[in-house]
Protein backbone atom coordinates (compact mmCIF):
# COMPACT_ATOMS: atom_id res chain seq x y z
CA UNK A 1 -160.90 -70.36 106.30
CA UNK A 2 -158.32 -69.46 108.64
CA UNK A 3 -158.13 -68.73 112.35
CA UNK A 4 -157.17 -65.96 114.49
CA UNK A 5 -154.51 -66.70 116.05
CA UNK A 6 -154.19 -64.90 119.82
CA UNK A 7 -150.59 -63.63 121.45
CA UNK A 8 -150.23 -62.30 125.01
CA UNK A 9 -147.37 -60.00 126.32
CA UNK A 10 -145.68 -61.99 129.09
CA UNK A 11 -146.67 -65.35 128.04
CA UNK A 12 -144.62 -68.20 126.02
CA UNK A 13 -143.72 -68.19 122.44
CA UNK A 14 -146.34 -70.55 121.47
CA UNK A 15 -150.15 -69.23 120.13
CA UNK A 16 -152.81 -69.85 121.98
CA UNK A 17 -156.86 -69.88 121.04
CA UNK A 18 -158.45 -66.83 122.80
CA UNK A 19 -160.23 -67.63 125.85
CA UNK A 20 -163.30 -65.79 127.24
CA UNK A 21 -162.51 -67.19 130.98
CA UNK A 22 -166.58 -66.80 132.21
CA UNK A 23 -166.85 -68.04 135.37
CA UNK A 24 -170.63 -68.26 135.46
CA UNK A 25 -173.33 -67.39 134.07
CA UNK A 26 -177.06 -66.21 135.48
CA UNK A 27 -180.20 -68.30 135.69
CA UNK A 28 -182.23 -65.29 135.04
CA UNK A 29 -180.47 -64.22 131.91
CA UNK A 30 -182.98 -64.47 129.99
CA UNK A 31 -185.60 -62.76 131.94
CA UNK A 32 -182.70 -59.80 132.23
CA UNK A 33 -182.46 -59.69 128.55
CA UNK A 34 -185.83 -59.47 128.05
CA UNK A 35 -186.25 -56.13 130.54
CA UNK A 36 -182.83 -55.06 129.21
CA UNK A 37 -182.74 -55.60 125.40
CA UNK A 38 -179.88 -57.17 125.71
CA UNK A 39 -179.46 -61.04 124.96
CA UNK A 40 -177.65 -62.17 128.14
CA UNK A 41 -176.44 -61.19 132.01
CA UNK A 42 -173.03 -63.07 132.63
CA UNK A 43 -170.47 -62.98 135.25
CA UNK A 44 -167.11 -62.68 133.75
CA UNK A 45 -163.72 -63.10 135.58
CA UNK A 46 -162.01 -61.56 132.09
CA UNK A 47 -159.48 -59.06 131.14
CA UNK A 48 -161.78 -55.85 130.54
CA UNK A 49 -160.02 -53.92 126.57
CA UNK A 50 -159.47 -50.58 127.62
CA UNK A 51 -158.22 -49.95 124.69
CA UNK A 52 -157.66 -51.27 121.33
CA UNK A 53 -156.62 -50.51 117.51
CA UNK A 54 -157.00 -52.96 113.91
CA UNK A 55 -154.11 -52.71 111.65
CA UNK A 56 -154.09 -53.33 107.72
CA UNK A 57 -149.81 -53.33 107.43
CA UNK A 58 -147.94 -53.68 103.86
CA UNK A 59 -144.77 -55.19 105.45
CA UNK A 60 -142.11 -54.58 102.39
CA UNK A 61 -138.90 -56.09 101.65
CA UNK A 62 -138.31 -57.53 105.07
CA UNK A 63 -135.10 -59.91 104.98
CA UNK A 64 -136.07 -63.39 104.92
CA UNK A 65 -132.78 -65.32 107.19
CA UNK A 66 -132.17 -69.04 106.43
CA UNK A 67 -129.81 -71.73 107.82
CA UNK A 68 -126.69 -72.51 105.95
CA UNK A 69 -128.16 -75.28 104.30
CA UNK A 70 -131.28 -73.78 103.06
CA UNK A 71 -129.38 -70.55 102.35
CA UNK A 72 -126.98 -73.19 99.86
CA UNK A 73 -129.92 -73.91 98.03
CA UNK A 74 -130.89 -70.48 97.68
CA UNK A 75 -127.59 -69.21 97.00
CA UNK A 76 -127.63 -71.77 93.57
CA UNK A 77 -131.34 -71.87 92.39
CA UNK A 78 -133.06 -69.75 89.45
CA UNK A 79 -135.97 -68.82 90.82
CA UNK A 80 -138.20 -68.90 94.23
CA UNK A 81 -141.41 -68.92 94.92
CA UNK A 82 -143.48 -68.19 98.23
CA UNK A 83 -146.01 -71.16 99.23
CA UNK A 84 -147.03 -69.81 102.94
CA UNK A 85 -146.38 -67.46 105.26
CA UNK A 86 -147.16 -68.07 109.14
CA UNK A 87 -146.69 -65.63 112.19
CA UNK A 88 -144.64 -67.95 114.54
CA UNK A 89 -144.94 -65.57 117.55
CA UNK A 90 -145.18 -61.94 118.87
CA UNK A 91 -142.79 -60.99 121.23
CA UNK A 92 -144.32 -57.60 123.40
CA UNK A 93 -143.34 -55.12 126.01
CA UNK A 94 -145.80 -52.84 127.53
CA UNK A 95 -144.18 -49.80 129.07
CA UNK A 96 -145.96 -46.57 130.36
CA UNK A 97 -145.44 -43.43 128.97
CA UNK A 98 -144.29 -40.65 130.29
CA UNK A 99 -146.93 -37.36 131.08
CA UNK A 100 -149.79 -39.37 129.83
CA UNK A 101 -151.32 -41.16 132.81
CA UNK A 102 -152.62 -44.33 131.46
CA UNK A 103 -151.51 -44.87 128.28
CA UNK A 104 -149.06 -47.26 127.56
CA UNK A 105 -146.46 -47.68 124.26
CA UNK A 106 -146.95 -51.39 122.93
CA UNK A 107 -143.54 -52.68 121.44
CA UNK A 108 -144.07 -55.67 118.83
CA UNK A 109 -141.59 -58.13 117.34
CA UNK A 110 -143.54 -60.07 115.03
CA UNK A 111 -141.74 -62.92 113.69
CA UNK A 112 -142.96 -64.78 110.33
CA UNK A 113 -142.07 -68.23 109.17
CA UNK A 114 -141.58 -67.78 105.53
CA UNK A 115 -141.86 -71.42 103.58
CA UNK A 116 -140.41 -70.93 99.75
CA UNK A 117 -140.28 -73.31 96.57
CA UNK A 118 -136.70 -73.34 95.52
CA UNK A 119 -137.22 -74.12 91.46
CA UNK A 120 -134.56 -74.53 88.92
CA UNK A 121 -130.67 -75.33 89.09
CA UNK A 122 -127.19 -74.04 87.58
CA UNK A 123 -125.34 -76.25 89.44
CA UNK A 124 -127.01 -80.14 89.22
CA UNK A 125 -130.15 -81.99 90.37
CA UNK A 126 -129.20 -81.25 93.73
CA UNK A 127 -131.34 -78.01 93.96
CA UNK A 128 -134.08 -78.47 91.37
CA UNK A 129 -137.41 -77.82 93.31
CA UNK A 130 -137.14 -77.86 96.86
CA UNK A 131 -138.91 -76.55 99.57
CA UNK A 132 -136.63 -74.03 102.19
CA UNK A 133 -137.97 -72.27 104.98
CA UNK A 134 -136.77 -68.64 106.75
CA UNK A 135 -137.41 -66.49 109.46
CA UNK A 136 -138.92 -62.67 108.99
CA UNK A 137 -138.90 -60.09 111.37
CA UNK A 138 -140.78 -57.01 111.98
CA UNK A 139 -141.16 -54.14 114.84
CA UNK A 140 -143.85 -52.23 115.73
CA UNK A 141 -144.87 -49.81 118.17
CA UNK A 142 -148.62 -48.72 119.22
CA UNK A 143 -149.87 -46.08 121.92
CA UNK A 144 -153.44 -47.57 123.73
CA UNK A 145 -154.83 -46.15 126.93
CA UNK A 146 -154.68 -49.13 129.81
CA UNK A 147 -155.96 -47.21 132.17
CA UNK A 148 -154.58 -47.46 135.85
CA UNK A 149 -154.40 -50.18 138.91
CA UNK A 150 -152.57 -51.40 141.99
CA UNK A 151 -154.03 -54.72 142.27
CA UNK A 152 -152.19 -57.57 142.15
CA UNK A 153 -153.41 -61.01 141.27
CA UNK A 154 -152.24 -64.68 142.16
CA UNK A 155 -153.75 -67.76 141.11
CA UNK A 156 -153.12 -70.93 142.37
CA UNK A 157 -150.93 -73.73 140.19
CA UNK A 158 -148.76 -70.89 139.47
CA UNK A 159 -145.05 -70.33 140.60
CA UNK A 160 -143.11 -68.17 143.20
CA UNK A 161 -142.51 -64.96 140.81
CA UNK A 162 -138.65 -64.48 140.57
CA UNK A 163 -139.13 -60.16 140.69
CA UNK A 164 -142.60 -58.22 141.48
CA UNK A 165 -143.54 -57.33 138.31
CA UNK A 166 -144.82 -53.29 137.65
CA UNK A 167 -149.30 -53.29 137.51
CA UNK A 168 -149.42 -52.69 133.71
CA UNK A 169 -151.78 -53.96 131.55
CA UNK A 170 -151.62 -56.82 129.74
CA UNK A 171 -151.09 -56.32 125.26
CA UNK A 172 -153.06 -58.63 122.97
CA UNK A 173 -152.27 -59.35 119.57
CA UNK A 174 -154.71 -61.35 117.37
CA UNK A 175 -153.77 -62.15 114.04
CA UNK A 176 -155.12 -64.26 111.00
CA UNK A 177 -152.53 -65.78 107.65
CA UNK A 178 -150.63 -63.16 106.67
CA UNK A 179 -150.52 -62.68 102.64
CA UNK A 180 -147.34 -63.20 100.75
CA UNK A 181 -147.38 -60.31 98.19
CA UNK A 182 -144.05 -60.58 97.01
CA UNK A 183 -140.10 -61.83 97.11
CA UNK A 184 -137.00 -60.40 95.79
CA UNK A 185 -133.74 -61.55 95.46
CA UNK A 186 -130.80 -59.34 95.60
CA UNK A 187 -126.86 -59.65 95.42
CA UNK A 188 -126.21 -56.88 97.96
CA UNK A 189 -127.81 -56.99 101.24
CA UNK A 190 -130.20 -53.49 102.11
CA UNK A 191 -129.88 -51.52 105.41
CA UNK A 192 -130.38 -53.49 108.83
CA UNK A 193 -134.03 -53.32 109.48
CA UNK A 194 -133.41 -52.76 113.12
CA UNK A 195 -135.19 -56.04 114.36
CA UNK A 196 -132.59 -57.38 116.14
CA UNK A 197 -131.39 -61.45 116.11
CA UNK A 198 -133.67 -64.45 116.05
CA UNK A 199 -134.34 -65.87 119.69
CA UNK A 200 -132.62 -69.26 119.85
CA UNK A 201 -136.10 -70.65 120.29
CA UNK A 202 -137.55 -69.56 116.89
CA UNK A 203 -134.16 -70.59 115.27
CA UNK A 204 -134.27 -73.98 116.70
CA UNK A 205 -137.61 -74.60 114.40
CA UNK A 206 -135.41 -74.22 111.45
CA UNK A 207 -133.34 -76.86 112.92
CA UNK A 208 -130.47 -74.51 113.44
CA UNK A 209 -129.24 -70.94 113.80
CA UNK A 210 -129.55 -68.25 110.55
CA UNK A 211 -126.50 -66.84 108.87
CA UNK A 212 -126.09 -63.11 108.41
CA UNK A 213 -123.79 -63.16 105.21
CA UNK A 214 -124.76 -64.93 102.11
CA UNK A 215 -124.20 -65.12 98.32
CA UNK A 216 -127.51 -63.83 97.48
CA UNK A 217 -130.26 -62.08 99.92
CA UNK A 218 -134.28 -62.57 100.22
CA UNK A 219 -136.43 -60.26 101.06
CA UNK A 220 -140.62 -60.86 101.01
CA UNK A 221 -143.81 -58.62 101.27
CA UNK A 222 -146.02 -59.30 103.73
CA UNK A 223 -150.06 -58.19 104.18
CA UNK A 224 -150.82 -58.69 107.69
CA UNK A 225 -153.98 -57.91 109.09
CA UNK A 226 -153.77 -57.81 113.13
CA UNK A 227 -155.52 -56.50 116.49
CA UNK A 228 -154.58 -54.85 119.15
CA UNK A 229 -155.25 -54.40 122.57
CA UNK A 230 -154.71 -53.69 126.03
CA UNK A 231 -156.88 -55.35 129.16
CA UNK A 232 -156.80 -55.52 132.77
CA UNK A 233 -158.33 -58.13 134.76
CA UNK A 234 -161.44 -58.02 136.37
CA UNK A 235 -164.52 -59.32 137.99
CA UNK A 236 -167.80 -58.13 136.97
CA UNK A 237 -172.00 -58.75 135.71
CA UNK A 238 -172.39 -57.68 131.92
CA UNK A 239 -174.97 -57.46 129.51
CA UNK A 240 -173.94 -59.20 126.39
CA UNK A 241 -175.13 -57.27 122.99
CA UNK A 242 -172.49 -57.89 120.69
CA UNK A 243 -168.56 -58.41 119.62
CA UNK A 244 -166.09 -55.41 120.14
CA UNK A 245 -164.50 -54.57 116.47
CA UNK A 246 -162.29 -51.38 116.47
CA UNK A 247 -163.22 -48.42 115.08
CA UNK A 248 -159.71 -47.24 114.37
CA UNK A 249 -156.58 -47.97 112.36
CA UNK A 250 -152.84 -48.39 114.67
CA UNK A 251 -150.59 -47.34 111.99
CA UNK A 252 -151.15 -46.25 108.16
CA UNK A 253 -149.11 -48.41 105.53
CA UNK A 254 -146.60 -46.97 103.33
CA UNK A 255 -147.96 -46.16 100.02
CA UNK A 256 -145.74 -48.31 98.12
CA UNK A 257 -146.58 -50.42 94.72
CA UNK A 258 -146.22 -54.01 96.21
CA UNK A 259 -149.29 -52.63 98.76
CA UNK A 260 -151.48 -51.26 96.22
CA UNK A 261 -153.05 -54.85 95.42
CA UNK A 262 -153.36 -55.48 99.52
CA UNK A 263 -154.73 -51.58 100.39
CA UNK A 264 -157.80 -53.30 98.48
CA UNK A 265 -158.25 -56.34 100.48
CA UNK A 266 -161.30 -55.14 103.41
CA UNK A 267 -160.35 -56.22 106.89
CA UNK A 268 -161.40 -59.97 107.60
CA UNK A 269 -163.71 -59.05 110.77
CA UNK A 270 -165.03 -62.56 110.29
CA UNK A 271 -161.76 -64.38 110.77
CA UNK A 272 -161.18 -63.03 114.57
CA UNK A 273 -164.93 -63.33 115.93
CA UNK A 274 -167.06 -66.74 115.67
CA UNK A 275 -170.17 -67.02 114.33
CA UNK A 276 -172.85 -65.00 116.16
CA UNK A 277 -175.05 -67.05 118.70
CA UNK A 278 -178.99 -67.12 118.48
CA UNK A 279 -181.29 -66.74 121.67
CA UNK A 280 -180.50 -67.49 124.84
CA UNK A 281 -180.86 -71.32 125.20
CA UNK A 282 -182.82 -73.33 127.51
């Protein structure tokens, strides 16, 4: 089964495992629970989620961009075929909005690594099943409430900050394998999505930077199912009763026939939260 996979605005382009960051935990927990009805009293130094929504998206006909020589192979071969898609990384900007104290707009770039089958040939051997890889891109925006603060935190092992940065919360996004629901390949490029170029970083994966123009264009369908959220960081004694799922939806999909089939899928709950513990130890 696979993994959520956890991005934070103002961290690096590479996913990290969520981390709960408890800094201790009570001797008396279990006598607490017990009083309480709740299983456990820890201490947490953890980002406290103001805020957060689930999305089910049906991401259609985003342009798929390839380097020149997997674009070649494209640009010759019958037919494609989609073996994987994987988000490589979430690029965020949290920026308060204006007249609503407290909430904040989220602004997502996901970016998907798209790996294909190229299959068949009208031009020799040379392109008769082989495997190409592009880059995806996708924006998003989400309003969450954050809340308000003017504390600033340091922590030692990092850096002298080059700028004071504004106290906004930090964004979340958890996701888990998006589903490839479709491809199509066209002669005539569509309309710009909008998303802007591929960082040099993500282009340097493909082992070199995209091209724009091409003899023939792919585009792929993407079902993502993702999290969002916004936290602060704080210090503070909880009872422990059970995971936080949302309870609401960021953004409705567009009711389009390449989503019908993915409108169907439930949200995998399961594949962002572990396995529920039992008791309280010893």
């Amino acid at each position: 089964m696979p993994e959520a996979i956890t991005y934070q605005s103002g961290k690096n382009a590479s996913p990290s495992a969520a981390a709960t960051g408890i800094s201790a935990t009570s001797g008396a927990a279990c006598q607490a629970a017990s009083l309480g009805g709740f299983k456990e009293a820890v201490c947490l130094n953890a980002g406290r989620v103001y805020d957060s929504c689930s999305s089910k998206d049906c991401l259609e006909d985003l342009r798929v961009y390839m380097t020149a020589p997997c674009q070649a192979l494209l640009d010759s071969c019958t037919s494609v075929r989609c073996r994987s898609v994987d988000v490589l990384h979430v690029a965020m900007e949290v920026e308060s909005v204006p007249f609503n104290s407290g909430y904040y707009a989220v602004d997502m770039t996901y970016y998907f690594l798209v790996t294909l089958d190229a299959a068949g040939t009208n031009t020799g051997p040379a392109c008769g099943s082989q495997t190409v890889e592009g880059i995806a891109a996708f924006n998003k925006k989400v309003i969450l409430f954050g809340s308000e603060g003017s504390v600033r935190s340091f922590r030692s092992g990092e850096g002298v900050p080059s700028s004071l940065s504004s106290d906004t919360p930090t964004a979340q996004v958890q996701t888990v394998d998006p589903i490839c629901l479709g491809l199509k390949l066209c002669d005539q490029p569509k309309p710009d999505c909008g998303c802007g170029s591929i960082p040099p970083e993500l282009e340097s994966l493909l082992g070199g930077p995209v091209v724009t123009q091409a003899a023939r264009y792919l585009y792929v369908t993407i079902g993502l199912f993702s999290i969002v959220s916004l936290e602060r960081q704080l210090e503070m004694m909880v009872p422990v009763y059970d995971f936080c799922v949302p309870e609401k939806e960021c953004v409705s999909a567009s009711a389009e026939d390449p989503c019908e089939l993915f409108k169907k899928i439930r949200f995998p709950v399961a594949e962002f939260f572990p396995p529920k513990d039992c008791g309280c130890g010893g």
